[in-house]
C-alpha atoms as a PDB file:
ATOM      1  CA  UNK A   1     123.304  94.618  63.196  1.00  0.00           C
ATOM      2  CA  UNK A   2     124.597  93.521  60.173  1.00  0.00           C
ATOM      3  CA  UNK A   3     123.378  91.024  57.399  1.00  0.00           C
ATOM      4  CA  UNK A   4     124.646  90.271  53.905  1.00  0.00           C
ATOM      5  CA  UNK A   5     121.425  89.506  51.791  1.00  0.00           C
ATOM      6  CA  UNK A   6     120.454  88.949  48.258  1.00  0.00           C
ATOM      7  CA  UNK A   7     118.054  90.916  46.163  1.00  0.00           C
ATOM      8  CA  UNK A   8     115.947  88.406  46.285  1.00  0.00           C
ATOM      9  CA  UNK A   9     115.924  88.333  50.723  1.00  0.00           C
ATOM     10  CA  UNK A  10     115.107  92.167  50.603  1.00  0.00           C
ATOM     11  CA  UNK A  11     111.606  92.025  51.600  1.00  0.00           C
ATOM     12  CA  UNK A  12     112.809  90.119  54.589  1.00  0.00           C
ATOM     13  CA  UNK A  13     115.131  91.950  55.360  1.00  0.00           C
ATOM     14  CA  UNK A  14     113.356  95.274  55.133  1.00  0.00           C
ATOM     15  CA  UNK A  15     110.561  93.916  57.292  1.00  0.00           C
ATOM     16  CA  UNK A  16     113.459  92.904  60.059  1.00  0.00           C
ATOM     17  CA  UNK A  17     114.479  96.392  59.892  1.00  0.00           C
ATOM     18  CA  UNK A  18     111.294  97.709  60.613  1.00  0.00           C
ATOM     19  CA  UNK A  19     110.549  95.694  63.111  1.00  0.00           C
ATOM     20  CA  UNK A  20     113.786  96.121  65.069  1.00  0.00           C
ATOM     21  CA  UNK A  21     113.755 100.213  64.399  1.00  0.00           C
ATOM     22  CA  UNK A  22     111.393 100.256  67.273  1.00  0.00           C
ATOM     23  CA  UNK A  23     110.525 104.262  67.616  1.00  0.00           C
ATOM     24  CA  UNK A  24     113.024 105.471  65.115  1.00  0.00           C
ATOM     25  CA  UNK A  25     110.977 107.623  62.673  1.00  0.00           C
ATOM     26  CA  UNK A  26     114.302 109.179  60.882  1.00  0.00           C
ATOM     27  CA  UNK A  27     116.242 106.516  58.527  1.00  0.00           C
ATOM     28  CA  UNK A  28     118.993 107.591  56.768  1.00  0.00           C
ATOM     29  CA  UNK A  29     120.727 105.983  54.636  1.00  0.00           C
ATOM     30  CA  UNK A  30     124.332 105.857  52.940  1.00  0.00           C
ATOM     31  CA  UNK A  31     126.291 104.308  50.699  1.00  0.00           C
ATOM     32  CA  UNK A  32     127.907 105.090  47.248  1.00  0.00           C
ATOM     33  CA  UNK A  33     126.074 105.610  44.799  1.00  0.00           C
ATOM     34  CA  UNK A  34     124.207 101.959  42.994  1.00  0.00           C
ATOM     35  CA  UNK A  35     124.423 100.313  46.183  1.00  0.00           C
ATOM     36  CA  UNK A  36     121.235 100.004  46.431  1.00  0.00           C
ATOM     37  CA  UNK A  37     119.505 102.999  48.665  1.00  0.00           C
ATOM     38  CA  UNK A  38     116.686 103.251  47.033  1.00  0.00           C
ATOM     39  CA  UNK A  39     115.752  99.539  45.986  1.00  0.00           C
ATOM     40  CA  UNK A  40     116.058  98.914  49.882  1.00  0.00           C
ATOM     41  CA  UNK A  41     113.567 101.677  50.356  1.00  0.00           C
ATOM     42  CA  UNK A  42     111.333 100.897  47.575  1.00  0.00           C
ATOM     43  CA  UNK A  43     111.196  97.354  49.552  1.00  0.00           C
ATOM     44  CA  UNK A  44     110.644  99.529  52.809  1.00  0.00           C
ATOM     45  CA  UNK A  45     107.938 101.356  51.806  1.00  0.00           C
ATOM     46  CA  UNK A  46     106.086  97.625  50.470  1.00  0.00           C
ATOM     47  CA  UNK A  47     106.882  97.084  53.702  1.00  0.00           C
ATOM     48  CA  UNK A  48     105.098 100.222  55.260  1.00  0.00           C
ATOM     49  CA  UNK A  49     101.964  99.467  52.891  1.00  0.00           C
ATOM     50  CA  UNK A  50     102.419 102.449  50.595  1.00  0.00           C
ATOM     51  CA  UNK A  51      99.699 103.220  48.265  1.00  0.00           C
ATOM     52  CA  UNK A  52     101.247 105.170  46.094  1.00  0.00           C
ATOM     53  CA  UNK A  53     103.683 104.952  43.261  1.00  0.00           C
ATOM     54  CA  UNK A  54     107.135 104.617  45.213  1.00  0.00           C
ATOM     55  CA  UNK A  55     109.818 106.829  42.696  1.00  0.00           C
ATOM     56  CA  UNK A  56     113.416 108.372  43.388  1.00  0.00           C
ATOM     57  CA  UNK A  57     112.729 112.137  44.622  1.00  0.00           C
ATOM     58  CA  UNK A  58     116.628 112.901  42.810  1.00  0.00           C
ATOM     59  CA  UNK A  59     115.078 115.876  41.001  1.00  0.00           C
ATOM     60  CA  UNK A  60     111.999 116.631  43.299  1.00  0.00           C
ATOM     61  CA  UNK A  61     114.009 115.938  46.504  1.00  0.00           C
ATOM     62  CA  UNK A  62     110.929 114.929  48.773  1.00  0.00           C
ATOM     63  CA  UNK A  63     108.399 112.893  47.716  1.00  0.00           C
ATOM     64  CA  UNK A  64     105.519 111.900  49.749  1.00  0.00           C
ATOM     65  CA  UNK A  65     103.650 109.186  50.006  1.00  0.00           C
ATOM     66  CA  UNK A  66     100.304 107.313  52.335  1.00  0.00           C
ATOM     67  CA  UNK A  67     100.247 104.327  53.823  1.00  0.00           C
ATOM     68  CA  UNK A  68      97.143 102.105  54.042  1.00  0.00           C
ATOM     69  CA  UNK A  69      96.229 103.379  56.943  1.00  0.00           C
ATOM     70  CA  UNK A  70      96.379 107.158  55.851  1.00  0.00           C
ATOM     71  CA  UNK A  71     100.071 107.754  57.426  1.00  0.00           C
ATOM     72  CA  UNK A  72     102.392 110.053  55.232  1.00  0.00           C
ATOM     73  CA  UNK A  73     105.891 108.898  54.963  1.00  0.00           C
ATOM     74  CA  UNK A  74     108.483 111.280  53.455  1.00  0.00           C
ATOM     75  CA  UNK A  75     110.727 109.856  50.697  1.00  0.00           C
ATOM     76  CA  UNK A  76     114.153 112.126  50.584  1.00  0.00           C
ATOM     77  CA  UNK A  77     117.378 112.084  48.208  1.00  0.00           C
ATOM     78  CA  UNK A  78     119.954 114.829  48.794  1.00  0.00           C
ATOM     79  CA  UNK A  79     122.126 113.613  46.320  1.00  0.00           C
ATOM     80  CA  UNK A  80     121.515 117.695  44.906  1.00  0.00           C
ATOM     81  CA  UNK A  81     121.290 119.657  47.897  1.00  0.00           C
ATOM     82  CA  UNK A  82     124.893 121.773  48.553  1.00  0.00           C
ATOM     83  CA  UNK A  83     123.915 122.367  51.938  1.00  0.00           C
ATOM     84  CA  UNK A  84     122.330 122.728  55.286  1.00  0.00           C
ATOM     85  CA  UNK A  85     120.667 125.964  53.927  1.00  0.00           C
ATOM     86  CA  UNK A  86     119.547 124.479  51.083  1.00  0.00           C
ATOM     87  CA  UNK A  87     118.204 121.174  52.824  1.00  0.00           C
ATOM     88  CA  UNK A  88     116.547 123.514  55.546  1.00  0.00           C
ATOM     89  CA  UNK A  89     114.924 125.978  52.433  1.00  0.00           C
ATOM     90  CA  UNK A  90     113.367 123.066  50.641  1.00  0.00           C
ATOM     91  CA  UNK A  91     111.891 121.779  53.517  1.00  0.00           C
ATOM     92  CA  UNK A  92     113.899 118.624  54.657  1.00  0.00           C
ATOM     93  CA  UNK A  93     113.914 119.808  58.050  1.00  0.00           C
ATOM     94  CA  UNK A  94     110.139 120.129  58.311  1.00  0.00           C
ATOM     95  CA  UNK A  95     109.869 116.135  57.061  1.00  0.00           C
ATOM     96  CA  UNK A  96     112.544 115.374  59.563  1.00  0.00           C
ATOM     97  CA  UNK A  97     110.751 117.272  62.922  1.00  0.00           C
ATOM     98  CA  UNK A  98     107.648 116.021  61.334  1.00  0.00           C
ATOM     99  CA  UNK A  99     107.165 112.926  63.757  1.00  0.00           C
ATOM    100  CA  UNK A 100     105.862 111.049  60.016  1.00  0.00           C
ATOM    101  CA  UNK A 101     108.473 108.097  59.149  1.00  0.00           C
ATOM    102  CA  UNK A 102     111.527 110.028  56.634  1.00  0.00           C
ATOM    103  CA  UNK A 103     113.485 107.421  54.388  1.00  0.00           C
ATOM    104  CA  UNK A 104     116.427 109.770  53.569  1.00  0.00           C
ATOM    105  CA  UNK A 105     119.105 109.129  50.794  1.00  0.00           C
ATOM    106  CA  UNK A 106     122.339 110.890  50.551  1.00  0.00           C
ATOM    107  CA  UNK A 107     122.302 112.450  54.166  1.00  0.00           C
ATOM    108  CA  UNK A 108     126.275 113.466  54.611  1.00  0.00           C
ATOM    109  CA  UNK A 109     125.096 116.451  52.452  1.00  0.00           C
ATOM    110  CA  UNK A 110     123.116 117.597  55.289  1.00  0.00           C
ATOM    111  CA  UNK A 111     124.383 115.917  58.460  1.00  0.00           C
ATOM    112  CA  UNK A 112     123.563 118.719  60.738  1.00  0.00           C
ATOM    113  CA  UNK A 113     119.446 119.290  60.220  1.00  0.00           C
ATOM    114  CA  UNK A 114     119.127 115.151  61.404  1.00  0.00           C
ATOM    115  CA  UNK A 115     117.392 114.653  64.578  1.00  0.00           C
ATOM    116  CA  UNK A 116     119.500 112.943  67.315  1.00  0.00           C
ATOM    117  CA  UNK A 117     116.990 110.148  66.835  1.00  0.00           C
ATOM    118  CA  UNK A 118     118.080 109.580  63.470  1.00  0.00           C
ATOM    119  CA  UNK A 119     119.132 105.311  62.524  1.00  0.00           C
ATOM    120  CA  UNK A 120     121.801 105.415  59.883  1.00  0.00           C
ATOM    121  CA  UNK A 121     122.108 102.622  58.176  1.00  0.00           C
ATOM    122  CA  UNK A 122     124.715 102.104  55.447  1.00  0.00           C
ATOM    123  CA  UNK A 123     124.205  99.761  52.446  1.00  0.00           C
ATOM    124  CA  UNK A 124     127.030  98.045  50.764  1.00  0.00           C
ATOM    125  CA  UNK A 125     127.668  96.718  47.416  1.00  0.00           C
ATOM    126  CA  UNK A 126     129.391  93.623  47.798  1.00  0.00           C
ATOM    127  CA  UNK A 127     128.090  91.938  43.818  1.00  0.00           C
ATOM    128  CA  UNK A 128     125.655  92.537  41.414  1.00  0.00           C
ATOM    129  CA  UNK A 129     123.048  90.788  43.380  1.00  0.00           C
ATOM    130  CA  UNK A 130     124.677  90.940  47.427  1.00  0.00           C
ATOM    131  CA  UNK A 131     124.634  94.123  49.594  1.00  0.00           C
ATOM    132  CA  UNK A 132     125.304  94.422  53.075  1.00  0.00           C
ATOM    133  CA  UNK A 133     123.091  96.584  55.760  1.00  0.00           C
ATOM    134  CA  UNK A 134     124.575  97.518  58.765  1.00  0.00           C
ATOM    135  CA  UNK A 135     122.888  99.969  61.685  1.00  0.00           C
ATOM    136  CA  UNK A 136     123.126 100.072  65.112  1.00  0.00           C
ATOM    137  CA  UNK A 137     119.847 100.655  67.121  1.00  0.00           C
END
């Protein structure tokens, strides 16, 4: 799949994505840095019915958050992690095994702790108000 859309589509468009991801519990997502990871997740997790305050885990590098129905989602951004080791010590791999919904920025620093069931999905600058999503399910 892959749609061009404009800042103002990305509710749409996030809602699309969930419905299509089916079972897929582990989204990761690249793309250089201001293209637009975490806007599209912010809309994601409006999507999922978070409660709480959605913000970029850069420093924390997991946040967590509850949907309206109680479910946790995991928030992650790797951007800081040097490694698998790393990743594994502050606890990405838990989140990722955890069978809860993970929304993962900057993955390629940790490619090898991902599930097999992971959907990567790679977000694309293309003006100051276009991006392009692509993923294949």
């Amino acid at each position: 799949m892959e749609v061009n859309f404009s800042l103002n589509e990305i509710a749409g468009v996030a809602k699309k994505l969930l419905a299509e991801a089916g079972n897929y519990k582990v989204f990761a997502f690249h793309g250089d840095m201001g293209a637009g990871k975490t806007t599209f997740i912010h809309a994601l997790c409006e999507a999922m019915h978070i409660t709480d305050v959605v913000s970029s885990p850069t420093f924390s590098i997991i946040n967590q958050y509850k949907t309206s129905e109680g479910q946790t989602v995991y928030h992650m951004d790797l951007y800081r992690i040097k490694d698998e080791n790393e990743a594994i010590n502050a606890g990405v791999e838990d989140c990722l095994y955890s069978g809860n919904p993970c929304l993962v920025e900057w993955p390629e620093k940790a490619p090898g702790v991902f599930p097999d069931e992971t959907l990567n999905i790679y977000i694309t600058s293309i003006d100051d108000n276009t991006r392009k999503l692509k993923y294949n399910l």
